[in-house]
PDB file of N, CA and C in Angstrom:
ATOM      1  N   UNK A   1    -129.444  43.238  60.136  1.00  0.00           N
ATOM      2  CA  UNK A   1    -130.044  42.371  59.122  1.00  0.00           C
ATOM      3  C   UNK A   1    -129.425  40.971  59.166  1.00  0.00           C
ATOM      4  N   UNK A   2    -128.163  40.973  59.352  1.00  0.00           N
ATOM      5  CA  UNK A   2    -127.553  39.820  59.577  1.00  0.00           C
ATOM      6  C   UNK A   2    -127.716  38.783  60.697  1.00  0.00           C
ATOM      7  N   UNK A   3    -128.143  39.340  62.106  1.00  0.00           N
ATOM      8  CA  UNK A   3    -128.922  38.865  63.102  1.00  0.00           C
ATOM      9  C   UNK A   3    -130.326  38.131  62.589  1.00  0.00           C
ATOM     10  N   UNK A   4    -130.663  39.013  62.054  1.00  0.00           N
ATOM     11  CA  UNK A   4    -132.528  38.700  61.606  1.00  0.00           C
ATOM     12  C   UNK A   4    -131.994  37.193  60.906  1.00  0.00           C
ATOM     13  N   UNK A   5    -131.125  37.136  60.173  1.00  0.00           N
ATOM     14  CA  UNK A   5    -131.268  36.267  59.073  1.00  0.00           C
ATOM     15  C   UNK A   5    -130.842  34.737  59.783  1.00  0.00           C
ATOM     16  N   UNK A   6    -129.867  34.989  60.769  1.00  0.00           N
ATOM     17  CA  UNK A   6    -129.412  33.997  61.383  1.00  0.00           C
ATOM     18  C   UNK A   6    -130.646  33.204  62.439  1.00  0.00           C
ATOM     19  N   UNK A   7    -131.472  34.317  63.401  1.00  0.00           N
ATOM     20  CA  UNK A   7    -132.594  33.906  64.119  1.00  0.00           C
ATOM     21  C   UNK A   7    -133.613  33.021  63.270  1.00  0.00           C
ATOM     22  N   UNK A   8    -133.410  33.399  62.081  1.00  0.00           N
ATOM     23  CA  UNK A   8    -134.716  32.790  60.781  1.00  0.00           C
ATOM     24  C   UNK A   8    -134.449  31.514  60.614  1.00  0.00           C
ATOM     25  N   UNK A   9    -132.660  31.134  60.631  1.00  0.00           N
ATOM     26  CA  UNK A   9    -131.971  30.419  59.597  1.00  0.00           C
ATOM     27  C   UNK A   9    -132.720  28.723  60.613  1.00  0.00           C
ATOM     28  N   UNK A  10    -133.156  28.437  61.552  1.00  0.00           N
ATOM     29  CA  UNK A  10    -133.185  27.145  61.970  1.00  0.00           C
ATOM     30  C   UNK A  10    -133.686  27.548  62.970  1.00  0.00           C
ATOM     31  N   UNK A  11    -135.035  26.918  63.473  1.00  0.00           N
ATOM     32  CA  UNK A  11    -136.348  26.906  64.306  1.00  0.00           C
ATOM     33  C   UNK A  11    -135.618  26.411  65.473  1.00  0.00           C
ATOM     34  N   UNK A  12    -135.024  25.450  65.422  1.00  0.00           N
ATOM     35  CA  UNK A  12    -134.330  25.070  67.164  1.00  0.00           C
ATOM     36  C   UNK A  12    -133.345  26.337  67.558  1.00  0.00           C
ATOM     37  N   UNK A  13    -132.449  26.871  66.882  1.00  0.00           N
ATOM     38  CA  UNK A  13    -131.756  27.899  67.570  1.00  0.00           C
ATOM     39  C   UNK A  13    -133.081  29.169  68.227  1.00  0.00           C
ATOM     40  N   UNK A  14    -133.617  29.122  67.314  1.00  0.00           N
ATOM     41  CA  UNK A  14    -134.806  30.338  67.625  1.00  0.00           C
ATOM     42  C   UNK A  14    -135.349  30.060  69.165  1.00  0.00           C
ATOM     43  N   UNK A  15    -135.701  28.556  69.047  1.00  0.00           N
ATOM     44  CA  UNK A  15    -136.801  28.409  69.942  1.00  0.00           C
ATOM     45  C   UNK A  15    -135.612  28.452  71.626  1.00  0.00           C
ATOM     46  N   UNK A  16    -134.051  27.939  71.060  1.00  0.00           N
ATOM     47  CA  UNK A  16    -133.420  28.558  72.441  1.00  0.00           C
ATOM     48  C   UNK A  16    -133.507  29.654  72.469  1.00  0.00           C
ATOM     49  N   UNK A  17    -133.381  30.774  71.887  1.00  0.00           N
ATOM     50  CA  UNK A  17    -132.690  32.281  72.075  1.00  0.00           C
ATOM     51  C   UNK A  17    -133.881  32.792  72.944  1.00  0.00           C
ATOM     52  N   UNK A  18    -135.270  31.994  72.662  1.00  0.00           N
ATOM     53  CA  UNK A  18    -136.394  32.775  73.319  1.00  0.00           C
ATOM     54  C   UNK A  18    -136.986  32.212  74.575  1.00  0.00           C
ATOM     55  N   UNK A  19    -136.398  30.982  74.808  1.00  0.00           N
ATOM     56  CA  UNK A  19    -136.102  30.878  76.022  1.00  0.00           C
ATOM     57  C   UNK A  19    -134.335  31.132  76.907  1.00  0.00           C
ATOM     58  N   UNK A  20    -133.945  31.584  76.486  1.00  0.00           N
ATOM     59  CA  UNK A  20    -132.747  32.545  76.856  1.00  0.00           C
ATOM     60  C   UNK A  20    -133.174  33.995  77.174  1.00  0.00           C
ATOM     61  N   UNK A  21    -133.907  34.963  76.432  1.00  0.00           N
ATOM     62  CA  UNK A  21    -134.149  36.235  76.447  1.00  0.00           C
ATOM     63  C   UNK A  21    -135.659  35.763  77.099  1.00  0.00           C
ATOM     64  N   UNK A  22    -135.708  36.298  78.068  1.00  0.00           N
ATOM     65  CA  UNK A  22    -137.074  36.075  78.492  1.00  0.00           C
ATOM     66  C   UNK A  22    -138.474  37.038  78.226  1.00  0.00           C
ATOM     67  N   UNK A  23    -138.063  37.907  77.373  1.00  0.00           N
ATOM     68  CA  UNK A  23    -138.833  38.716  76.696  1.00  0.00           C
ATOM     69  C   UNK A  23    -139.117  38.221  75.157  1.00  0.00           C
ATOM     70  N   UNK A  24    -140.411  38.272  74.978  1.00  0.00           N
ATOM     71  CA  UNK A  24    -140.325  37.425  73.903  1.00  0.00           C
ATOM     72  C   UNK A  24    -139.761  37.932  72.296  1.00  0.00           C
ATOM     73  N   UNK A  25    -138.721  36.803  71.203  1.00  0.00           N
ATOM     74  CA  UNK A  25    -138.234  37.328  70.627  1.00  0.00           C
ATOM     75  C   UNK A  25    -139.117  37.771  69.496  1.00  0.00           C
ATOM     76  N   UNK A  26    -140.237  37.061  68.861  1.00  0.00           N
ATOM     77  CA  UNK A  26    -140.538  37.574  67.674  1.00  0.00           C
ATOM     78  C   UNK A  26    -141.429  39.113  67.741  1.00  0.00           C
ATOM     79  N   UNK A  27    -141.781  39.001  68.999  1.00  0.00           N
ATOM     80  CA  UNK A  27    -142.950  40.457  69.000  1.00  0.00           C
ATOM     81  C   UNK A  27    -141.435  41.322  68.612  1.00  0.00           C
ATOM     82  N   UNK A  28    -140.218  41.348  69.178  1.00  0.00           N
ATOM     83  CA  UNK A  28    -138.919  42.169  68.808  1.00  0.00           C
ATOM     84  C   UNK A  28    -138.994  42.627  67.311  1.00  0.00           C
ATOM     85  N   UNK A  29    -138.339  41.504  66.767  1.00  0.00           N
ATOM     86  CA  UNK A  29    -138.255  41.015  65.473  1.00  0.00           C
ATOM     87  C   UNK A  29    -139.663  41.689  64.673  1.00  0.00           C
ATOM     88  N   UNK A  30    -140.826  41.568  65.237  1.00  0.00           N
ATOM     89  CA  UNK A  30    -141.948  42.062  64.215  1.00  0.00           C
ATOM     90  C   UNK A  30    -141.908  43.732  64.007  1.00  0.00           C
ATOM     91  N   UNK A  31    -141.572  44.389  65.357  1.00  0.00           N
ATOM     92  CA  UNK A  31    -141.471  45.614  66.009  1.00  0.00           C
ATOM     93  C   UNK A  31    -140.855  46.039  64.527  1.00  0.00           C
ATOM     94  N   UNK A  32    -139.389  45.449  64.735  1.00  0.00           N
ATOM     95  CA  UNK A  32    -138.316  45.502  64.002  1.00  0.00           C
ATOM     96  C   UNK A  32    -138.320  46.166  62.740  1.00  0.00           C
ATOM     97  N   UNK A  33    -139.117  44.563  61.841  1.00  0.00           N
ATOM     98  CA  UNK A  33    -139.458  44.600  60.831  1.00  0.00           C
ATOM     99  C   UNK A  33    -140.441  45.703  60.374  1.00  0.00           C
ATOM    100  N   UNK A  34    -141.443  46.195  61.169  1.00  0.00           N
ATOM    101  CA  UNK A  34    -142.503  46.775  61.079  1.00  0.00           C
ATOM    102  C   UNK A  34    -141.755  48.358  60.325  1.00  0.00           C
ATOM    103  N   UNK A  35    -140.829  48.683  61.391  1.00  0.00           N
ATOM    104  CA  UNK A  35    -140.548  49.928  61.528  1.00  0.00           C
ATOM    105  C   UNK A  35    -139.351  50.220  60.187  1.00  0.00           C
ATOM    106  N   UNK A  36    -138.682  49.156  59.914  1.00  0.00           N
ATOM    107  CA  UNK A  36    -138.405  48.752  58.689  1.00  0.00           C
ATOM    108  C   UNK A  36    -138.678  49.205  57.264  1.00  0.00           C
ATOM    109  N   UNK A  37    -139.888  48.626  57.297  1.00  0.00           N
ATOM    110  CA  UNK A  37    -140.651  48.761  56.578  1.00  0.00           C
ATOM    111  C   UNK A  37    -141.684  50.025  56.245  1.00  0.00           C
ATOM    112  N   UNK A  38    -141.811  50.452  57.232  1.00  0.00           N
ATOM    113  CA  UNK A  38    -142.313  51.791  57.351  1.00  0.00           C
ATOM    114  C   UNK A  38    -140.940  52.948  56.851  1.00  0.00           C
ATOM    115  N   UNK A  39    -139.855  52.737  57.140  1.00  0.00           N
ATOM    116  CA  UNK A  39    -138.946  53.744  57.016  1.00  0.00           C
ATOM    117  C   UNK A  39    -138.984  53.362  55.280  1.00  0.00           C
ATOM    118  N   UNK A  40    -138.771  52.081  54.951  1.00  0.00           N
ATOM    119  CA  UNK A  40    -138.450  51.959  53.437  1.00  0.00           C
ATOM    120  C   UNK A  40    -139.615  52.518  52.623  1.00  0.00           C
ATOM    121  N   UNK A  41    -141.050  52.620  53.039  1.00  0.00           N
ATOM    122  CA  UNK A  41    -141.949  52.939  52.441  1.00  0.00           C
ATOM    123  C   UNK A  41    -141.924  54.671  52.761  1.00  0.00           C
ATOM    124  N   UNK A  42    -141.652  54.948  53.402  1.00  0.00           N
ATOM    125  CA  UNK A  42    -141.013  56.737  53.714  1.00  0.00           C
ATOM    126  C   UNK A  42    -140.054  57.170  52.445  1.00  0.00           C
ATOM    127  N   UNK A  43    -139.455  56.295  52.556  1.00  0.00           N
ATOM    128  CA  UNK A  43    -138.079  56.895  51.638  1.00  0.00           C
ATOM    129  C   UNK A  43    -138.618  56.914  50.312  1.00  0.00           C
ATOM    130  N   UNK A  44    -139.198  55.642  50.282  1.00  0.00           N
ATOM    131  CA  UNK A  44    -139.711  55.506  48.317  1.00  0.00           C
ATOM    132  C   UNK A  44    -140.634  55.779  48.306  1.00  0.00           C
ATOM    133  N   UNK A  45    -141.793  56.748  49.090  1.00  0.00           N
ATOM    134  CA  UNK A  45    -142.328  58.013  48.076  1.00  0.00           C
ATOM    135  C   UNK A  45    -141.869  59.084  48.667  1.00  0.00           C
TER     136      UNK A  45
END
């Protein structure tokens, strides 16, 4: 979570990291979030 927040925190670091990782980062990050979100919606019902 602490990663996520830092990638968020300022559009120029972002836009290096994803040309650094040559796989792209936000489809990651959405994956991420997705599954996230799915587990939290599992738990609370």
């Amino acid at each position: 979570m602490t990663r996520f927040n830092i990638n968020h925190s300022s559009d120029r670091t972002k836009k290096v990291n994803c040309q650094k990782s040559k796989k792209p980062d936000l489809s990651t990050e959405q994956k991420f979030i997705l599954t996230q979100a799915t587990k939290l919606r599992t738990y609370k019902w």
